[in-house]
C-alpha atoms as a PDB file:
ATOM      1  CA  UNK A   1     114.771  92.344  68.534  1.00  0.00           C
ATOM      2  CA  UNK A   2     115.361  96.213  68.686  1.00  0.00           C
ATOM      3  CA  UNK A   3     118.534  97.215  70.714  1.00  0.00           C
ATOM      4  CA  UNK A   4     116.395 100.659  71.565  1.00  0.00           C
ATOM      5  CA  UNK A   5     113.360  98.841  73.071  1.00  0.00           C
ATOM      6  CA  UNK A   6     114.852  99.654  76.754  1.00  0.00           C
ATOM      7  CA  UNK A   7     113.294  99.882  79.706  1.00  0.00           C
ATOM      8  CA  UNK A   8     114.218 101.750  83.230  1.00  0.00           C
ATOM      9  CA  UNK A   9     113.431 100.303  86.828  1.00  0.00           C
ATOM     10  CA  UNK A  10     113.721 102.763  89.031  1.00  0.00           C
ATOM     11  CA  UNK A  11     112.942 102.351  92.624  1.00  0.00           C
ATOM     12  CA  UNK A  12     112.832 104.613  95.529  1.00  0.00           C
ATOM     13  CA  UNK A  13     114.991 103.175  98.006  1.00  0.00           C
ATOM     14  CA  UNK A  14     118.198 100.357  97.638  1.00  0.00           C
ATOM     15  CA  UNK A  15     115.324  97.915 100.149  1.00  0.00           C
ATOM     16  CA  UNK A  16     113.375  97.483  97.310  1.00  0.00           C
ATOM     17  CA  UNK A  17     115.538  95.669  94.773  1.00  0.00           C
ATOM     18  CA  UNK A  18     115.139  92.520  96.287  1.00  0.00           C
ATOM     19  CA  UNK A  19     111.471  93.078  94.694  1.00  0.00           C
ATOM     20  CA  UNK A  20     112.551  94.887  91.965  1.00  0.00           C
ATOM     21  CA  UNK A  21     114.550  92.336  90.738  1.00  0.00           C
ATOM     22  CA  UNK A  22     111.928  89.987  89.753  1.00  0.00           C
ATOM     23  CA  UNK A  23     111.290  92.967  86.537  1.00  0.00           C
ATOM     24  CA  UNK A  24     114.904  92.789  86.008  1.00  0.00           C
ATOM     25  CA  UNK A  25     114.184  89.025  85.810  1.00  0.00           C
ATOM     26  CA  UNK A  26     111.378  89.174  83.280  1.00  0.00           C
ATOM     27  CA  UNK A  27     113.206  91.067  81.008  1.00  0.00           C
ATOM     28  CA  UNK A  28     115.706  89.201  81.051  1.00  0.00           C
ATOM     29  CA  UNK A  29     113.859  86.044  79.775  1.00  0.00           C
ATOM     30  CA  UNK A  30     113.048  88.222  76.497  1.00  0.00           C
ATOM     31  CA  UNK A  31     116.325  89.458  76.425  1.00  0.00           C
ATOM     32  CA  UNK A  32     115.529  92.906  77.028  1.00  0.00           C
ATOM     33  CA  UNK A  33     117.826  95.408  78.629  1.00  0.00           C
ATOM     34  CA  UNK A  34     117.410  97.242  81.215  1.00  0.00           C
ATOM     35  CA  UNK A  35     118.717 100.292  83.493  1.00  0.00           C
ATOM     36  CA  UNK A  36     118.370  99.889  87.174  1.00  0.00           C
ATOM     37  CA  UNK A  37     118.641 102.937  89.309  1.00  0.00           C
ATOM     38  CA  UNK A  38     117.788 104.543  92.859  1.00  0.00           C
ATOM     39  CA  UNK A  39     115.682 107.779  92.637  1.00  0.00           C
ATOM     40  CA  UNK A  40     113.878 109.126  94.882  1.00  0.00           C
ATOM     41  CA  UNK A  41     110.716 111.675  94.595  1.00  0.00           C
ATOM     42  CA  UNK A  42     111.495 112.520  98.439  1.00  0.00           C
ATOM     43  CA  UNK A  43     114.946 112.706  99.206  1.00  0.00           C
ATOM     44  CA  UNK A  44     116.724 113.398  95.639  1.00  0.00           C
ATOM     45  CA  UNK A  45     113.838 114.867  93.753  1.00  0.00           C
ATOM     46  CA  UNK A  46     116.300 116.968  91.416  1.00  0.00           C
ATOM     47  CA  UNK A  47     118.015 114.110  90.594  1.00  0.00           C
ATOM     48  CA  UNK A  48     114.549 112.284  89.681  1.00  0.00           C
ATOM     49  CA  UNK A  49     113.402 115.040  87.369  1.00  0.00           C
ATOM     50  CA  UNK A  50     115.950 115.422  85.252  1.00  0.00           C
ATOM     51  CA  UNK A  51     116.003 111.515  85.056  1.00  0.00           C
ATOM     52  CA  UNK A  52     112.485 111.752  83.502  1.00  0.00           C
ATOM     53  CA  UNK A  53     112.717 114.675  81.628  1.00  0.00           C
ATOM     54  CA  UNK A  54     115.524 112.876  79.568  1.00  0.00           C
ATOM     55  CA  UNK A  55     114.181 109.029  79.829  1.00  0.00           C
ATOM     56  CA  UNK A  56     113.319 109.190  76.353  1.00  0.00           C
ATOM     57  CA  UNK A  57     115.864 111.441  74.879  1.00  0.00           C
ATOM     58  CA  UNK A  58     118.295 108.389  76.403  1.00  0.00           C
ATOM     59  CA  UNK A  59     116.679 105.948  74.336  1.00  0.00           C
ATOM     60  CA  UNK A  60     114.055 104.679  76.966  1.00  0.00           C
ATOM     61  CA  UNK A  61     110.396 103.188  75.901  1.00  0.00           C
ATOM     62  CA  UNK A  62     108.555 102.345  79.488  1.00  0.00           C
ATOM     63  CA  UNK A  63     109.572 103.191  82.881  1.00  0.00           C
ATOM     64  CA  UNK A  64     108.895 101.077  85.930  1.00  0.00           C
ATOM     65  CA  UNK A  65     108.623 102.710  89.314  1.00  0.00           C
ATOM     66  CA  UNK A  66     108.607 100.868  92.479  1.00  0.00           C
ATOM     67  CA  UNK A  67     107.976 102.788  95.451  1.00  0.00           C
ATOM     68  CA  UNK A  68     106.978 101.930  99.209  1.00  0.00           C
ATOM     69  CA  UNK A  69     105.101 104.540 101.726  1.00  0.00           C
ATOM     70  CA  UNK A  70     103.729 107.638  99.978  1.00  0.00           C
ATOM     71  CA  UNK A  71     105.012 106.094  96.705  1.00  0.00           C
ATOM     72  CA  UNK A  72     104.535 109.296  94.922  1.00  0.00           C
ATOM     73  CA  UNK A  73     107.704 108.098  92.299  1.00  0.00           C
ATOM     74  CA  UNK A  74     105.991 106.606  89.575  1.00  0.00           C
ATOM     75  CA  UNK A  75     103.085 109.747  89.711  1.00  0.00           C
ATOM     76  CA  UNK A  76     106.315 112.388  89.845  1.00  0.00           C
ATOM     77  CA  UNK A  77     107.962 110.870  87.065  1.00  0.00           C
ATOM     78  CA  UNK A  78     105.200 110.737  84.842  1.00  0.00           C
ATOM     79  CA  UNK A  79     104.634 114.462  85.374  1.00  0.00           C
ATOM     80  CA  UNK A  80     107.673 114.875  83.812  1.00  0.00           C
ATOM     81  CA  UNK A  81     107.579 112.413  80.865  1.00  0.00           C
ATOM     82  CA  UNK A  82     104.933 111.238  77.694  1.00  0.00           C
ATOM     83  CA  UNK A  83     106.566 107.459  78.054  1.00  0.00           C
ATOM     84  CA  UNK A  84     104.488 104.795  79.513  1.00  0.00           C
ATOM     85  CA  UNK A  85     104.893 104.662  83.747  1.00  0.00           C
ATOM     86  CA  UNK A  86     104.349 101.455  85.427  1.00  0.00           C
ATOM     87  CA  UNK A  87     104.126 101.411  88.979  1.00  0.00           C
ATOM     88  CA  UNK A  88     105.164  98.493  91.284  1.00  0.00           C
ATOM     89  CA  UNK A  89     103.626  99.414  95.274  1.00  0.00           C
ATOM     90  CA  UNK A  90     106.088  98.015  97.486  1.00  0.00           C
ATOM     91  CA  UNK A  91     104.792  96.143  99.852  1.00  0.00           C
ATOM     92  CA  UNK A  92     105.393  97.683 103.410  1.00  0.00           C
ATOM     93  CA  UNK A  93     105.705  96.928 107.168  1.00  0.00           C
ATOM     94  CA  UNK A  94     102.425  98.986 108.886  1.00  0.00           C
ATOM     95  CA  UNK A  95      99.729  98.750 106.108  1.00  0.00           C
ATOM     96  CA  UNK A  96     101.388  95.419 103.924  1.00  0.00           C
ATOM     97  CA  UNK A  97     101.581  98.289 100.951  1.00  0.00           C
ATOM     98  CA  UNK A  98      97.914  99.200 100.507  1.00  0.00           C
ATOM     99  CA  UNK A  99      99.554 102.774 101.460  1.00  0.00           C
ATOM    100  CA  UNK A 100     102.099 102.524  98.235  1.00  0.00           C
ATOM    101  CA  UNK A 101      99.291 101.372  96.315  1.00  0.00           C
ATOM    102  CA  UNK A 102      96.563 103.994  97.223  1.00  0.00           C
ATOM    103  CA  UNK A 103      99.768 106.669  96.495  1.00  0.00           C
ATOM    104  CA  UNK A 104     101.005 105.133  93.489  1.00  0.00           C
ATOM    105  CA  UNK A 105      97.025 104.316  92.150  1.00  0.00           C
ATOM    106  CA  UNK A 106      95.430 107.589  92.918  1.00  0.00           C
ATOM    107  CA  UNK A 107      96.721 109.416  90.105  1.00  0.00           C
ATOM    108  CA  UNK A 108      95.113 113.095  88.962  1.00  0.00           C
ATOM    109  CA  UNK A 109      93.393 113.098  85.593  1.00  0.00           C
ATOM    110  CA  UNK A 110      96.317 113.899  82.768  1.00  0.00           C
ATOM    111  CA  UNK A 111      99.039 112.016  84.700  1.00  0.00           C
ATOM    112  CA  UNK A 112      98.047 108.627  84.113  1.00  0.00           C
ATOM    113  CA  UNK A 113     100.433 105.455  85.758  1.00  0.00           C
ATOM    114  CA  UNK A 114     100.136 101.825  85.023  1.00  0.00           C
ATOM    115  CA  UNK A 115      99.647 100.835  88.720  1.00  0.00           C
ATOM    116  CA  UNK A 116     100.321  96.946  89.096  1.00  0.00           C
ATOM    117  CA  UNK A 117      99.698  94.559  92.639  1.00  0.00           C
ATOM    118  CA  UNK A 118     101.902  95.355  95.476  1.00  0.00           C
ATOM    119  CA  UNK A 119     105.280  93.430  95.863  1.00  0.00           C
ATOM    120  CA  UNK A 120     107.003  90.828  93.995  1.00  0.00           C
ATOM    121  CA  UNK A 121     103.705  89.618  91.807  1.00  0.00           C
ATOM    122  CA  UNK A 122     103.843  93.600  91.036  1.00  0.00           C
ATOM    123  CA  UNK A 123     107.207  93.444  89.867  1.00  0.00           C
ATOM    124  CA  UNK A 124     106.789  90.359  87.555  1.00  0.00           C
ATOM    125  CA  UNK A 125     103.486  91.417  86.167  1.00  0.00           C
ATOM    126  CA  UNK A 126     105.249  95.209  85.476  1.00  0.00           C
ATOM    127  CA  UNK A 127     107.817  93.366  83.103  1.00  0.00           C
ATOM    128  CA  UNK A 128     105.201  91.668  81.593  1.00  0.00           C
ATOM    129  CA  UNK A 129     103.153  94.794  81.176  1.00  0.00           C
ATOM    130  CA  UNK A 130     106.309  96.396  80.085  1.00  0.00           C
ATOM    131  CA  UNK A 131     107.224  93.618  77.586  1.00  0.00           C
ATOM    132  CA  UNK A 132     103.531  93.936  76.243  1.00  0.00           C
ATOM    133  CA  UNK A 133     104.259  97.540  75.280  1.00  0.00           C
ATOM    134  CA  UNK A 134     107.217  96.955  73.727  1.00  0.00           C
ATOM    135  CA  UNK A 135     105.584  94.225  71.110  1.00  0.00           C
ATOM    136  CA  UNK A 136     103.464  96.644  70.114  1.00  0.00           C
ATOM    137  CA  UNK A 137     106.343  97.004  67.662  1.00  0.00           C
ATOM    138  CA  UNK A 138     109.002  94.245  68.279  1.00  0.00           C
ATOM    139  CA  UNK A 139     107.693  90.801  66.786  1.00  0.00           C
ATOM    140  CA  UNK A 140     109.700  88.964  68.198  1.00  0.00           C
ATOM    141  CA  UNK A 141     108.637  89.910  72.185  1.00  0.00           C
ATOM    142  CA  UNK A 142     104.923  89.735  70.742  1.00  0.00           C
ATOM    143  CA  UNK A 143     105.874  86.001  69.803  1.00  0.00           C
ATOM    144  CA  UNK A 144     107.235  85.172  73.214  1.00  0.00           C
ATOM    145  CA  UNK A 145     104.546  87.026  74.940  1.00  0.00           C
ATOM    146  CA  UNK A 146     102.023  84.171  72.713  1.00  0.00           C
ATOM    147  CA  UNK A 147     103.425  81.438  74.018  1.00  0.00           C
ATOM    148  CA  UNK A 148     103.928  82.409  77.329  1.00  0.00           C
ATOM    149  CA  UNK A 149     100.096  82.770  77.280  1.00  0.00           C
ATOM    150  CA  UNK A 150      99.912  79.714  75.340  1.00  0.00           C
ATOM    151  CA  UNK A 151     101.752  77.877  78.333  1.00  0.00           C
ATOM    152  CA  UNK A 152      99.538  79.790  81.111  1.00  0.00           C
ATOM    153  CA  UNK A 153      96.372  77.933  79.206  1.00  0.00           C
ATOM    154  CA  UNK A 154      97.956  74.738  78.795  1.00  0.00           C
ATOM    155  CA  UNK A 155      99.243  75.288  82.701  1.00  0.00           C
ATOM    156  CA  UNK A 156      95.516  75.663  83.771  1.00  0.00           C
ATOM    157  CA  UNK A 157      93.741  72.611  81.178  1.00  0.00           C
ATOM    158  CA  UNK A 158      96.870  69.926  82.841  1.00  0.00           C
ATOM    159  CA  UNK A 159      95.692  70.937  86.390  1.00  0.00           C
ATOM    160  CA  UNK A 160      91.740  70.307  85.406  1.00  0.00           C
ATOM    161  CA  UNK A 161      92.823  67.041  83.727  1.00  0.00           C
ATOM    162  CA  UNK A 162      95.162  65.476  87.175  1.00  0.00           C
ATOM    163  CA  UNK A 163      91.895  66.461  88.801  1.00  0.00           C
ATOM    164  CA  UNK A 164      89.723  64.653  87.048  1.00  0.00           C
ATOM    165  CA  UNK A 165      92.432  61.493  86.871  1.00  0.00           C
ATOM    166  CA  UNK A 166      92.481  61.305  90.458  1.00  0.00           C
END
């Protein structure tokens, strides 16, 4: 497995690692690395910025962006960068994140994000999603990634067959 295929989480606030986490989860099953970091496109946009503009220069191949509210991190840092940018809405107290997703969905034409479902399915599907990217050229993620569909398949056909037992 390549030692360069890493991939960032960032997330807008420390409240949404708990979520997060379930990427940093994934990843780890394939044993792919990962940098975890707090950025926010609000209250440290500087700092977010110049985290983009270098993402690939530091030897990054996908980002993953999880923000709640306005959720405008994923769109701001893939203003700033040609690397893939998958966003994870965080779900939220008021509107139960269709707010992060509309933000983090609603992307202008030539600033394109991988939006995934809001929350912790979010999460897992963006490492997947992530992990499918990165065996465009790693064989040996694109032969995990098989059987894990392989197992999804077999998952669904044992559930028809205790049906049909019972």
């Amino acid at each position: 497995m390549s030692r360069r295929a890493k991939v960032a989480i960032i997330m807008g606030s420390d409240s949404d690692v708990s979520t997060m986490n379930e990427a940093v989860k994934v990843l780890a099953e394939y044993g792919v690395t990962c940098d975890v970091r707090i950025l926010s496109a609000h209250r440290s946009p500087e700092d977010t910025a110049k985290f983009a503009k270098s993402a690939r220069s530091n030897g990054f191949s996908v980002i993953i962006a999880g923000a709640g509210g306005a959720a405008h991190l994923a769109g701001v840092v893939a203003s700033y960068t040609t690397l893939p940018v998958i966003g994870v809405p965080m779900e939220t107290k008021e509107l139960k994140g269709i707010d992060s997703f509309l933000s983090t969905i609603q992307m202008p034409s030539g600033v394109p994000v991988a939006t995934v479902a809001i929350g912790k399915a979010g999460a897992k599907n963006a490492g997947i999603l992530a992990l499918q990217i990165l065996g465009i050229t790693d064989k040996v993620i694109a032969k995990k990634l098989e059987n894990l569909k392989r197992s999804l398949v077999e998952s669904v056909r044992n559930k028809n067959r205790s049906r049909k037992s019972g």
